[in-house]
PDB file of N, CA and C in Angstrom:
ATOM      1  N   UNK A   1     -23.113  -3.751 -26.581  1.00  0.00           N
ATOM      2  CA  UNK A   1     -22.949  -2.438 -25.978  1.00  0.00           C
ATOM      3  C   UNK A   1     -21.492  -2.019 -26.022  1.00  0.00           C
ATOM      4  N   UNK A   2     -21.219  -0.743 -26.516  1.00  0.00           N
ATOM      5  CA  UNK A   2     -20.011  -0.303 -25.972  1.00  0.00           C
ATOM      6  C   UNK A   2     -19.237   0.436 -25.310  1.00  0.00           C
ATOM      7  N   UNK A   3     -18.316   0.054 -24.581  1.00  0.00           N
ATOM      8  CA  UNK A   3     -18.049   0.720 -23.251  1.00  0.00           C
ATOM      9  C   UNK A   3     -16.963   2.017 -23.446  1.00  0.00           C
ATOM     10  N   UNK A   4     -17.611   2.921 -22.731  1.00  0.00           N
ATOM     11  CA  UNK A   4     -17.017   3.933 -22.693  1.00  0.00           C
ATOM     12  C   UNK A   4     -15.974   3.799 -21.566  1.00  0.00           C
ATOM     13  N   UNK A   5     -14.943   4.867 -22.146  1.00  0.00           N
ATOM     14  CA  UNK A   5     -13.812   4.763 -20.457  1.00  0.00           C
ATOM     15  C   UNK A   5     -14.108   6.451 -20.611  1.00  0.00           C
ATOM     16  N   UNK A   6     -14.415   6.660 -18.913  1.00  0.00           N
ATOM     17  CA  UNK A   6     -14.020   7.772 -18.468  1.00  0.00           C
ATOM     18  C   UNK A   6     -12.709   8.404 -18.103  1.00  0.00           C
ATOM     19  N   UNK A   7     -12.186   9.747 -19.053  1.00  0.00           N
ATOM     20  CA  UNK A   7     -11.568  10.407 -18.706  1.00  0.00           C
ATOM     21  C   UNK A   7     -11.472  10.990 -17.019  1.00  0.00           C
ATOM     22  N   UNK A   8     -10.165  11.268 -16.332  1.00  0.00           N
ATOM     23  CA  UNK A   8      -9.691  11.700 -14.880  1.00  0.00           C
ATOM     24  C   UNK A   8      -8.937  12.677 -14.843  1.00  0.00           C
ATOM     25  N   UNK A   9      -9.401  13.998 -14.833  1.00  0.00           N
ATOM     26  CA  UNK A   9      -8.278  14.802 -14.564  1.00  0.00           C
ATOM     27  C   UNK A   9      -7.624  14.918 -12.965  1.00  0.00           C
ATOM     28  N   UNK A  10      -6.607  14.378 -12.822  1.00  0.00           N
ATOM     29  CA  UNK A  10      -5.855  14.435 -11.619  1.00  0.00           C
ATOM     30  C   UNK A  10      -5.254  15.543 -11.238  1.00  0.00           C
ATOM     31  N   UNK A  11      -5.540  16.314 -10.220  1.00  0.00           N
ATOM     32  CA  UNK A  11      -4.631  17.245  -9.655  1.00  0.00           C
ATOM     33  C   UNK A  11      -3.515  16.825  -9.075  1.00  0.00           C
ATOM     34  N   UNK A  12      -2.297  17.130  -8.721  1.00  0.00           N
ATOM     35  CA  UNK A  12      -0.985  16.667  -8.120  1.00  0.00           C
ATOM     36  C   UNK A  12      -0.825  18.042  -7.254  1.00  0.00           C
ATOM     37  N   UNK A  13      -1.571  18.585  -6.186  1.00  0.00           N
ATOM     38  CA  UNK A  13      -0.663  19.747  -5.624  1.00  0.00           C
ATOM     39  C   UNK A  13       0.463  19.630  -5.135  1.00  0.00           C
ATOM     40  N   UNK A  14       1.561  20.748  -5.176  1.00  0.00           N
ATOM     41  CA  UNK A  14       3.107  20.428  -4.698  1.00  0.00           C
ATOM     42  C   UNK A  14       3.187  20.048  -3.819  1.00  0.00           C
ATOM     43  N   UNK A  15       2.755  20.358  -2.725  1.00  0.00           N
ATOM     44  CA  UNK A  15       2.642  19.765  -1.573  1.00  0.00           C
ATOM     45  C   UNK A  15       2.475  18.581  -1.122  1.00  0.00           C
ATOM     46  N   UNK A  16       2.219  17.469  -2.186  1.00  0.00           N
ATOM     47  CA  UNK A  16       1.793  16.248  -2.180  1.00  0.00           C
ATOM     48  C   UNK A  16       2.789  15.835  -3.197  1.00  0.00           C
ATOM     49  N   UNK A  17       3.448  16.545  -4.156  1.00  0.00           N
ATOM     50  CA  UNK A  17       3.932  15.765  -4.631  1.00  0.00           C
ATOM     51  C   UNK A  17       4.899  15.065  -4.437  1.00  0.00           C
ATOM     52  N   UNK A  18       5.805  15.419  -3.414  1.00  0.00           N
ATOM     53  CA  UNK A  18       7.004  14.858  -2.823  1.00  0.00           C
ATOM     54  C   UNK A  18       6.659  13.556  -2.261  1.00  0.00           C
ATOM     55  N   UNK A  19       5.478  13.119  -1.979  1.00  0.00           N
ATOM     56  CA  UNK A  19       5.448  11.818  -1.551  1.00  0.00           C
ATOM     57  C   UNK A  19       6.067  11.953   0.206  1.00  0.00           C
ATOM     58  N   UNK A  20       6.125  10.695   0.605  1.00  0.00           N
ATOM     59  CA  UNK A  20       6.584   9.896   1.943  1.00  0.00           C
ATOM     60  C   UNK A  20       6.942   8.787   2.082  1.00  0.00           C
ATOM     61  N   UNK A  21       8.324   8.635   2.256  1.00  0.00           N
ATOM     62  CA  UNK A  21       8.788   7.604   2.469  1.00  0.00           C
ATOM     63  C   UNK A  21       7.614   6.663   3.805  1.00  0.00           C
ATOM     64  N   UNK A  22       7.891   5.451   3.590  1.00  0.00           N
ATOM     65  CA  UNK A  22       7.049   4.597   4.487  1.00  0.00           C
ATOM     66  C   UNK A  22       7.867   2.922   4.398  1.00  0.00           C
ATOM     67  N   UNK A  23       7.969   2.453   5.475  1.00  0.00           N
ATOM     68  CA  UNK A  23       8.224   1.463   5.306  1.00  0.00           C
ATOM     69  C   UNK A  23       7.581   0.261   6.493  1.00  0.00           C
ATOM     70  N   UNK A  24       6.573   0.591   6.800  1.00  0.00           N
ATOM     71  CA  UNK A  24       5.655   0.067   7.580  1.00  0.00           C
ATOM     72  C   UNK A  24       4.285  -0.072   7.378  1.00  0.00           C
ATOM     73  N   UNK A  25       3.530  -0.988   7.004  1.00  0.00           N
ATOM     74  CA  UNK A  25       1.810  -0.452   6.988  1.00  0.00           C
ATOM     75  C   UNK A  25       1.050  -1.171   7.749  1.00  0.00           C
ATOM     76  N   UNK A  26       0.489   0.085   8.460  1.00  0.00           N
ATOM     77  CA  UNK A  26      -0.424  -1.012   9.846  1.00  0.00           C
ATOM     78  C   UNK A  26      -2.270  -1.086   8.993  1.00  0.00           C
ATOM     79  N   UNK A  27      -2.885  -1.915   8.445  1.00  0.00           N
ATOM     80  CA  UNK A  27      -4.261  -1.880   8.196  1.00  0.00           C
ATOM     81  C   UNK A  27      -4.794  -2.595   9.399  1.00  0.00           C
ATOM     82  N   UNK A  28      -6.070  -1.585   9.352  1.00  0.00           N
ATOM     83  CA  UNK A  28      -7.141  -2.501  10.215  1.00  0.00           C
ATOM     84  C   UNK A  28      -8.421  -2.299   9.390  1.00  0.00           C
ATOM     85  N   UNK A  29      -9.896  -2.722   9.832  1.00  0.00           N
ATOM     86  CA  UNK A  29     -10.851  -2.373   8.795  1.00  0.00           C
ATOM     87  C   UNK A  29     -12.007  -2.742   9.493  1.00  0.00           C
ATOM     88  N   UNK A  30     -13.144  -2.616   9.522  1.00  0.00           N
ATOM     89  CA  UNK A  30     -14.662  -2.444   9.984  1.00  0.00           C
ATOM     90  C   UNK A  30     -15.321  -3.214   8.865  1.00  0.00           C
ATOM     91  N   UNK A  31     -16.926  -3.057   8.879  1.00  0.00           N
ATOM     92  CA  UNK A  31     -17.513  -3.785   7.959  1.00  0.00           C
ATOM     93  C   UNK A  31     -17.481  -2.579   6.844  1.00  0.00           C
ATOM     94  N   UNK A  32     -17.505  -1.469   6.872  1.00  0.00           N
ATOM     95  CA  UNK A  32     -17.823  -0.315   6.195  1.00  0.00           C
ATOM     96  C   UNK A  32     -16.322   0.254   5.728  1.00  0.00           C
ATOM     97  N   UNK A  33     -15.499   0.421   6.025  1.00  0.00           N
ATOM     98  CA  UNK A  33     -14.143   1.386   5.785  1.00  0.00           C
ATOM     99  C   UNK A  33     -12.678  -0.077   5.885  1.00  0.00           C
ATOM    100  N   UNK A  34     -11.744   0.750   4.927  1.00  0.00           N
ATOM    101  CA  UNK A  34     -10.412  -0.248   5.220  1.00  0.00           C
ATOM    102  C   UNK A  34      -9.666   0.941   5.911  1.00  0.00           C
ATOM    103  N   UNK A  35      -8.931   0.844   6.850  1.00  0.00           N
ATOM    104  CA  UNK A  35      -7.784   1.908   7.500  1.00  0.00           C
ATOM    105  C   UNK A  35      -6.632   1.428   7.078  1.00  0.00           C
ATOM    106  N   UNK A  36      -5.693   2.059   6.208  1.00  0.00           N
ATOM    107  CA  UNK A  36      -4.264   1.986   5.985  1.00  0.00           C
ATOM    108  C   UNK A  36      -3.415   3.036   6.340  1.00  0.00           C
ATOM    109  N   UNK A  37      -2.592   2.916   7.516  1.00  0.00           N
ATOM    110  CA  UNK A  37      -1.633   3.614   7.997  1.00  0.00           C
ATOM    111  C   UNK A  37       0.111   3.481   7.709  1.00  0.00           C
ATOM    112  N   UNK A  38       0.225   4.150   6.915  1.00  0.00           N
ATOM    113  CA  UNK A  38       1.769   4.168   6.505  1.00  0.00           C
ATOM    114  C   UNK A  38       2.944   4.694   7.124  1.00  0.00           C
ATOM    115  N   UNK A  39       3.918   3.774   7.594  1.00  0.00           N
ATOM    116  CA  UNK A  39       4.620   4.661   8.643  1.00  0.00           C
ATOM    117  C   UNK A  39       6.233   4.416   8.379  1.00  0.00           C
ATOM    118  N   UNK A  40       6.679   5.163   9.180  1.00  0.00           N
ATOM    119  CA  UNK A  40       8.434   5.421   8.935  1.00  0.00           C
ATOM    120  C   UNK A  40       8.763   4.998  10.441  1.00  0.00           C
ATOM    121  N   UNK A  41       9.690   3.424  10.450  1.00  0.00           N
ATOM    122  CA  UNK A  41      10.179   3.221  11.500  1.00  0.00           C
ATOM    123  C   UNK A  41      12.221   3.458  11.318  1.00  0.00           C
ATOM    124  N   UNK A  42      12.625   3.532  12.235  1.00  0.00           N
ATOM    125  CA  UNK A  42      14.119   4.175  11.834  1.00  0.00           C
ATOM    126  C   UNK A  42      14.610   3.453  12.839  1.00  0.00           C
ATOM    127  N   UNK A  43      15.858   2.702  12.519  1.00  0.00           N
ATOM    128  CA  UNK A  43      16.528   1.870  13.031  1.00  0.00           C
ATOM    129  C   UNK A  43      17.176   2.447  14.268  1.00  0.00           C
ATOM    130  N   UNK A  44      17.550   1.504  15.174  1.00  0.00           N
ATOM    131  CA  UNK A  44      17.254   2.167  16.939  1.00  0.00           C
ATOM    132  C   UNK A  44      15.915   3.153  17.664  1.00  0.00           C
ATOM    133  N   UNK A  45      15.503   3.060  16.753  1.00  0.00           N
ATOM    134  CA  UNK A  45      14.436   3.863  17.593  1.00  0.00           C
ATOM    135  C   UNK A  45      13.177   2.672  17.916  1.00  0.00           C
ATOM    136  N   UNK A  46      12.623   2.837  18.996  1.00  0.00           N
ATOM    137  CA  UNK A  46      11.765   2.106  19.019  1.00  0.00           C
ATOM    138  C   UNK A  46      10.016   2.268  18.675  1.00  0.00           C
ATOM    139  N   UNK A  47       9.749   3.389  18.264  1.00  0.00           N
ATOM    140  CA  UNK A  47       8.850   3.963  17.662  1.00  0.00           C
ATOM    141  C   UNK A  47       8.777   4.366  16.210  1.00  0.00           C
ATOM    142  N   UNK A  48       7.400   3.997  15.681  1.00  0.00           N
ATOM    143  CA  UNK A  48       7.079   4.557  14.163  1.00  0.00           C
ATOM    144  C   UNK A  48       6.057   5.475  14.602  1.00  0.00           C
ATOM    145  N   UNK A  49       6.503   6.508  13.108  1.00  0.00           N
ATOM    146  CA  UNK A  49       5.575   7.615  13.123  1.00  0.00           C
ATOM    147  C   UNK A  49       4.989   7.517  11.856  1.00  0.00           C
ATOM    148  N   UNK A  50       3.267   7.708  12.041  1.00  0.00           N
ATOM    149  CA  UNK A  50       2.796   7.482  11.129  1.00  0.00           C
ATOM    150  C   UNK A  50       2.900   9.033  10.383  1.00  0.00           C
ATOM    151  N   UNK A  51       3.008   8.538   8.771  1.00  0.00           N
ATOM    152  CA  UNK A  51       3.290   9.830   7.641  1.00  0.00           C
ATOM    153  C   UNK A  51       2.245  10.329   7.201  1.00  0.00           C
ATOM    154  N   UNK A  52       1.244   8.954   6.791  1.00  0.00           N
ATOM    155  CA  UNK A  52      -0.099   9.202   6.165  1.00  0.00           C
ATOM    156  C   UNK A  52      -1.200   8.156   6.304  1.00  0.00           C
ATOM    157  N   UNK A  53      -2.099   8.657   6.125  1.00  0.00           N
ATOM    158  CA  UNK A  53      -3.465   7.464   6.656  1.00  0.00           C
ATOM    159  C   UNK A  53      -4.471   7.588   5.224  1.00  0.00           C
ATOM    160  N   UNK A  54      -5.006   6.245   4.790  1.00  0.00           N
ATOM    161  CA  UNK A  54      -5.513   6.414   3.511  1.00  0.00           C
ATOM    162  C   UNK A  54      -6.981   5.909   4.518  1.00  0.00           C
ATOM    163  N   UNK A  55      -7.962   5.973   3.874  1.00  0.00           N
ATOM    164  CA  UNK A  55      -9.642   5.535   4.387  1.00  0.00           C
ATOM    165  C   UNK A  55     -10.288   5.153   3.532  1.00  0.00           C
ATOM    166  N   UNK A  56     -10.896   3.936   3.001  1.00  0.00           N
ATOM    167  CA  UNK A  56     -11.469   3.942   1.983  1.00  0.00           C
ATOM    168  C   UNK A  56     -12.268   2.523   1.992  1.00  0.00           C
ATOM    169  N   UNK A  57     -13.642   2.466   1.093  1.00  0.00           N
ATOM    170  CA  UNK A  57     -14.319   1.430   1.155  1.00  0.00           C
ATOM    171  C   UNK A  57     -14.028  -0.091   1.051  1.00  0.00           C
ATOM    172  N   UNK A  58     -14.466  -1.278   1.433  1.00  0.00           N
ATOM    173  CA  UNK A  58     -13.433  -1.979   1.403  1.00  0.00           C
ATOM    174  C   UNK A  58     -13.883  -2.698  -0.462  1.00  0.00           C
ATOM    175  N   UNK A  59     -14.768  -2.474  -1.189  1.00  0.00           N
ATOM    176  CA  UNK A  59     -14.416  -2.448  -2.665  1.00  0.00           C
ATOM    177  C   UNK A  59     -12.852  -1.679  -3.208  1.00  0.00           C
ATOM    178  N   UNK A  60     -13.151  -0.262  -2.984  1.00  0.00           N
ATOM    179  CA  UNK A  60     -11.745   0.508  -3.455  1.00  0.00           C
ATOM    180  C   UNK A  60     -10.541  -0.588  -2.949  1.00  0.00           C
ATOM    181  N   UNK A  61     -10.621  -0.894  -1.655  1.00  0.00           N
ATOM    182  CA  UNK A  61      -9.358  -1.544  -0.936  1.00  0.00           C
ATOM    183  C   UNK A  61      -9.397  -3.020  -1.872  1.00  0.00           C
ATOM    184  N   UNK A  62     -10.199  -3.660  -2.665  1.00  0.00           N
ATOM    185  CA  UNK A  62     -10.344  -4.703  -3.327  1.00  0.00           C
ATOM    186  C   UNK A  62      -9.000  -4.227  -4.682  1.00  0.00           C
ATOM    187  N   UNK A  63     -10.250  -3.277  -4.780  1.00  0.00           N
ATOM    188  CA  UNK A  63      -9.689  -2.688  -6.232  1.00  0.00           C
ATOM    189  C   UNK A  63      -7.882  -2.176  -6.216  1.00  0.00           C
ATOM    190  N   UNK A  64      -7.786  -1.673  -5.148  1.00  0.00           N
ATOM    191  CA  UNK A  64      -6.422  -1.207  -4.810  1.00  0.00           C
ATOM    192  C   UNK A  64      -5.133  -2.795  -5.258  1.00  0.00           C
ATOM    193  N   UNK A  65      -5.799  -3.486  -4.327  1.00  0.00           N
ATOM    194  CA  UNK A  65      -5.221  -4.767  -4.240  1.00  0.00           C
ATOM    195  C   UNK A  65      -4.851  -5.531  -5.347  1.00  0.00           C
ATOM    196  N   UNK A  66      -5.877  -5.436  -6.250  1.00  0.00           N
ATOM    197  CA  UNK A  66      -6.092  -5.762  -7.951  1.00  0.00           C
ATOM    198  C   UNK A  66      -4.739  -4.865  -8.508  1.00  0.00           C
ATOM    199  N   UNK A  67      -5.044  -4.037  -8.485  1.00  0.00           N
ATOM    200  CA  UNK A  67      -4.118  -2.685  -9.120  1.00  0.00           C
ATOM    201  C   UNK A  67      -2.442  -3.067  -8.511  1.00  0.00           C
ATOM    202  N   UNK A  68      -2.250  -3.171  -7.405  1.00  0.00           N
ATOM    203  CA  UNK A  68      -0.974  -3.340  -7.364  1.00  0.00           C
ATOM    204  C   UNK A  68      -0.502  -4.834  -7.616  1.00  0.00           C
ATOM    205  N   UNK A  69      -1.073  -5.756  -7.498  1.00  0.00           N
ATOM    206  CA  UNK A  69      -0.763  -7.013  -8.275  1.00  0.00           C
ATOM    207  C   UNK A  69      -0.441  -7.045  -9.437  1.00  0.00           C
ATOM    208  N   UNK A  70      -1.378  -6.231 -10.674  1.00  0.00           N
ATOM    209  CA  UNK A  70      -0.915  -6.336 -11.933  1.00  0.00           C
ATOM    210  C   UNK A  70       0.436  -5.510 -12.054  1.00  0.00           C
ATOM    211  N   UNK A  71       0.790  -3.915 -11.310  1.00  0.00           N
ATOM    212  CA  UNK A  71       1.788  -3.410 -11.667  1.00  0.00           C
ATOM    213  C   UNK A  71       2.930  -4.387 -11.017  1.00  0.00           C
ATOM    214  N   UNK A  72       2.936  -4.792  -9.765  1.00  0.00           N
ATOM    215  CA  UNK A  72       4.240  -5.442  -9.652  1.00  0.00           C
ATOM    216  C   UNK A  72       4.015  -6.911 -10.726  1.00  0.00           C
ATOM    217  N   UNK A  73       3.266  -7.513 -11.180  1.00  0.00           N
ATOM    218  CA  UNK A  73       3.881  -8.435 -12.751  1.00  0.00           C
ATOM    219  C   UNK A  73       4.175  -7.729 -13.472  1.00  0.00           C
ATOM    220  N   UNK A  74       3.825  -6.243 -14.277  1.00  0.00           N
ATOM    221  CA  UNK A  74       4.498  -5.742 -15.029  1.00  0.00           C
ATOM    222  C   UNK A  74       5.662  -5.258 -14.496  1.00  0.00           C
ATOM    223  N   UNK A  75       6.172  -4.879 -13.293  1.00  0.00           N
ATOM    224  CA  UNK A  75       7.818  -4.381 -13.309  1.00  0.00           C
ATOM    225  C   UNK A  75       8.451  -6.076 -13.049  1.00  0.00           C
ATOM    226  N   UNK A  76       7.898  -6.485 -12.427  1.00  0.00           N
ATOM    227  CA  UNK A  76       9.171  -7.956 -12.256  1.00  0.00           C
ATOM    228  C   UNK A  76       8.909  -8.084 -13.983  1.00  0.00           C
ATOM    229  N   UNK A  77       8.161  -8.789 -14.902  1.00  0.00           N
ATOM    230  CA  UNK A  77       8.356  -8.866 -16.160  1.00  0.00           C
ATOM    231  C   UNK A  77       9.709  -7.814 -16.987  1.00  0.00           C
ATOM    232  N   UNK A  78       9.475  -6.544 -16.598  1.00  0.00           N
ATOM    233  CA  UNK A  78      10.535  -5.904 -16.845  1.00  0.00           C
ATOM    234  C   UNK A  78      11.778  -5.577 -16.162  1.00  0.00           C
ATOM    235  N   UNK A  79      11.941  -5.950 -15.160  1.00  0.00           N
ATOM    236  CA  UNK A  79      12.580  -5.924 -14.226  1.00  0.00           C
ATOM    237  C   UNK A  79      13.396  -7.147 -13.270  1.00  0.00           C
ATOM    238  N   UNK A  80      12.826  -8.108 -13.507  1.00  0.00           N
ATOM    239  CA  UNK A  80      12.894  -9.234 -12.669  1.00  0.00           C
ATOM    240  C   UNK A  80      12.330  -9.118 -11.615  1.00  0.00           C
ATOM    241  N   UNK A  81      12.101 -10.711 -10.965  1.00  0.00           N
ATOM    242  CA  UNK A  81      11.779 -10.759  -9.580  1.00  0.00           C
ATOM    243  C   UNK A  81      11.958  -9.677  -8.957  1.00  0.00           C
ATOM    244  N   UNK A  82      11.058  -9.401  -7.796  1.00  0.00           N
ATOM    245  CA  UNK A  82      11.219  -8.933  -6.855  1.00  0.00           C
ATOM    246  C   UNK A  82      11.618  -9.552  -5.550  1.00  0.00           C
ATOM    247  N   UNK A  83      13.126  -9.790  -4.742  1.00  0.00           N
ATOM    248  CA  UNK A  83      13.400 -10.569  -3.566  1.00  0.00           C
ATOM    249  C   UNK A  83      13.113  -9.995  -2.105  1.00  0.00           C
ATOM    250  N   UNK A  84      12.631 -10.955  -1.716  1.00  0.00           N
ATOM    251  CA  UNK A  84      12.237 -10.434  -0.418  1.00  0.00           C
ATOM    252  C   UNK A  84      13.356 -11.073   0.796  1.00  0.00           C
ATOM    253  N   UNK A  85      13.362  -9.763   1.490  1.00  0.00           N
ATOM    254  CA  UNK A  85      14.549 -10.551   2.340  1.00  0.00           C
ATOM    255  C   UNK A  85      14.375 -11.299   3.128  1.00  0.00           C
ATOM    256  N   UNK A  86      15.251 -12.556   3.498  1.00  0.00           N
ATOM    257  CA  UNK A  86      14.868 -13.569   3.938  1.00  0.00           C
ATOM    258  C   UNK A  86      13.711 -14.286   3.521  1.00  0.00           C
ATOM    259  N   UNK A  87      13.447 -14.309   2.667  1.00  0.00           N
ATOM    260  CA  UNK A  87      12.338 -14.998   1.729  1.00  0.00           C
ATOM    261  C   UNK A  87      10.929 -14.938   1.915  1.00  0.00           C
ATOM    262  N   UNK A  88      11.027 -13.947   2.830  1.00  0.00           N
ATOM    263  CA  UNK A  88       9.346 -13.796   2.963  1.00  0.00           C
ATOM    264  C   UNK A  88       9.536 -12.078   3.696  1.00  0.00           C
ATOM    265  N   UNK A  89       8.583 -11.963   4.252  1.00  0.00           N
ATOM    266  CA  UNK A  89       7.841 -10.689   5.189  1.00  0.00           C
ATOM    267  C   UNK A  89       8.941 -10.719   6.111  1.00  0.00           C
ATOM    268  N   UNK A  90       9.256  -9.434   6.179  1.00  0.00           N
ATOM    269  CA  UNK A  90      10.321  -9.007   7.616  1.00  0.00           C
ATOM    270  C   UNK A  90       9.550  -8.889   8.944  1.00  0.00           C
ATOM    271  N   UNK A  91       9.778  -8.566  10.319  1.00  0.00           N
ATOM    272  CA  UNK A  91       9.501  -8.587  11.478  1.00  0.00           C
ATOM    273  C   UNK A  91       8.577  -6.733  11.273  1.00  0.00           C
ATOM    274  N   UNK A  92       9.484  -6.371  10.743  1.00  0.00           N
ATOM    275  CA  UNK A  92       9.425  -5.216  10.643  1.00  0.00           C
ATOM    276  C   UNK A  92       9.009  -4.778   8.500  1.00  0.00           C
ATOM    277  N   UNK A  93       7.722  -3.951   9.006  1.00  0.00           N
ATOM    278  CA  UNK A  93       7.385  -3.649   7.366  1.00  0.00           C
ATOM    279  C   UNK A  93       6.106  -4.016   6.674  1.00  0.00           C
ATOM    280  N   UNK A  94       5.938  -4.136   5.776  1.00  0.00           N
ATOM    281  CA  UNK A  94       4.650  -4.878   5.386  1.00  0.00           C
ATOM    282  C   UNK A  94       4.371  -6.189   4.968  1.00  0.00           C
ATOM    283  N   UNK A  95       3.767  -6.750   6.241  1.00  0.00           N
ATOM    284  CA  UNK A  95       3.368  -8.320   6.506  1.00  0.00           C
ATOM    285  C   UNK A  95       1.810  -8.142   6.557  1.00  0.00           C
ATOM    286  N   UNK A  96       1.518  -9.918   6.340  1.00  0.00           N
ATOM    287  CA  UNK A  96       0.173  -9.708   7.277  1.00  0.00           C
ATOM    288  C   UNK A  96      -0.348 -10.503   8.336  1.00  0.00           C
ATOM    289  N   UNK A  97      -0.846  -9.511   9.771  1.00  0.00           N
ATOM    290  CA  UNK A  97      -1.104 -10.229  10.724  1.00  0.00           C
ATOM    291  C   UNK A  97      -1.126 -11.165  10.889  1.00  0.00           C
ATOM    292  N   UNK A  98      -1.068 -11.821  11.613  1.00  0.00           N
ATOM    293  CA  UNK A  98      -1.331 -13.462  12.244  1.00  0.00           C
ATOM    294  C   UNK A  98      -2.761 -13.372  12.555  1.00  0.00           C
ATOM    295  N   UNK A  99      -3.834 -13.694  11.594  1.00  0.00           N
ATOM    296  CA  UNK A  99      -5.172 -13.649  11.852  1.00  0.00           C
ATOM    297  C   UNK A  99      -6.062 -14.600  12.905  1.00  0.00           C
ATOM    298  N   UNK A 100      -5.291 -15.771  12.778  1.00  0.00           N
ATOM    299  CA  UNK A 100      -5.362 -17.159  13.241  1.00  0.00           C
ATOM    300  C   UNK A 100      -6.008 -17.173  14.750  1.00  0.00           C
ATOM    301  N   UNK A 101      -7.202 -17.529  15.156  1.00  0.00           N
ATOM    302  CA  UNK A 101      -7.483 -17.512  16.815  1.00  0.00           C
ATOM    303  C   UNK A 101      -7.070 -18.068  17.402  1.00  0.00           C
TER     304      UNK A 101
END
């Protein structure tokens, strides 16, 4: 059999295209939906404000996961490593929970 790839025409409205800075992501998730909340915390302040909230099945959230794994090997390949400060997950930023009971 051979596989077709479907064409995507993407809209970009301006309004979206500027993006949002984020340097925080709070997920939580149900049996049905993943919640990803992206947020901007700013040094002395003791509050983040969330910018944007994504919703999505937790396949897509599979698939998402897939997807950014391969692009960050292709930029470290071109790019080098990526260092994380202090060698792992900051206090502050994107970690993941302490799941552990």
């Amino acid at each position: 059999m051979e596989k077709k790839t479907q064409q995507i025409n993407v809209e970009l409205p301006q309004e979206v295209a500027d993006g949002h800075y984020a340097n925080l992501a709070l997920i939580a998730h149900s049996p049905s939906e993943f919640i990803l909340d992206f947020a901007r915390m700013l040094p002395g302040l003791p509050k983040a404000k969330v910018c944007a909230r994504m919703v999505m099945t937790p396949a897509n959230a599979k698939s998402l996961l897939k997807t950014l794994q391969t692009n960050i090997q292709r930029y470290e390949e071109t790019h080098g490593e990526i260092r994380m400060p202090g060698g792992g997950a900051s206090e502050v930023g994107f970690h993941f929970p302490d799941t552990k009971n």
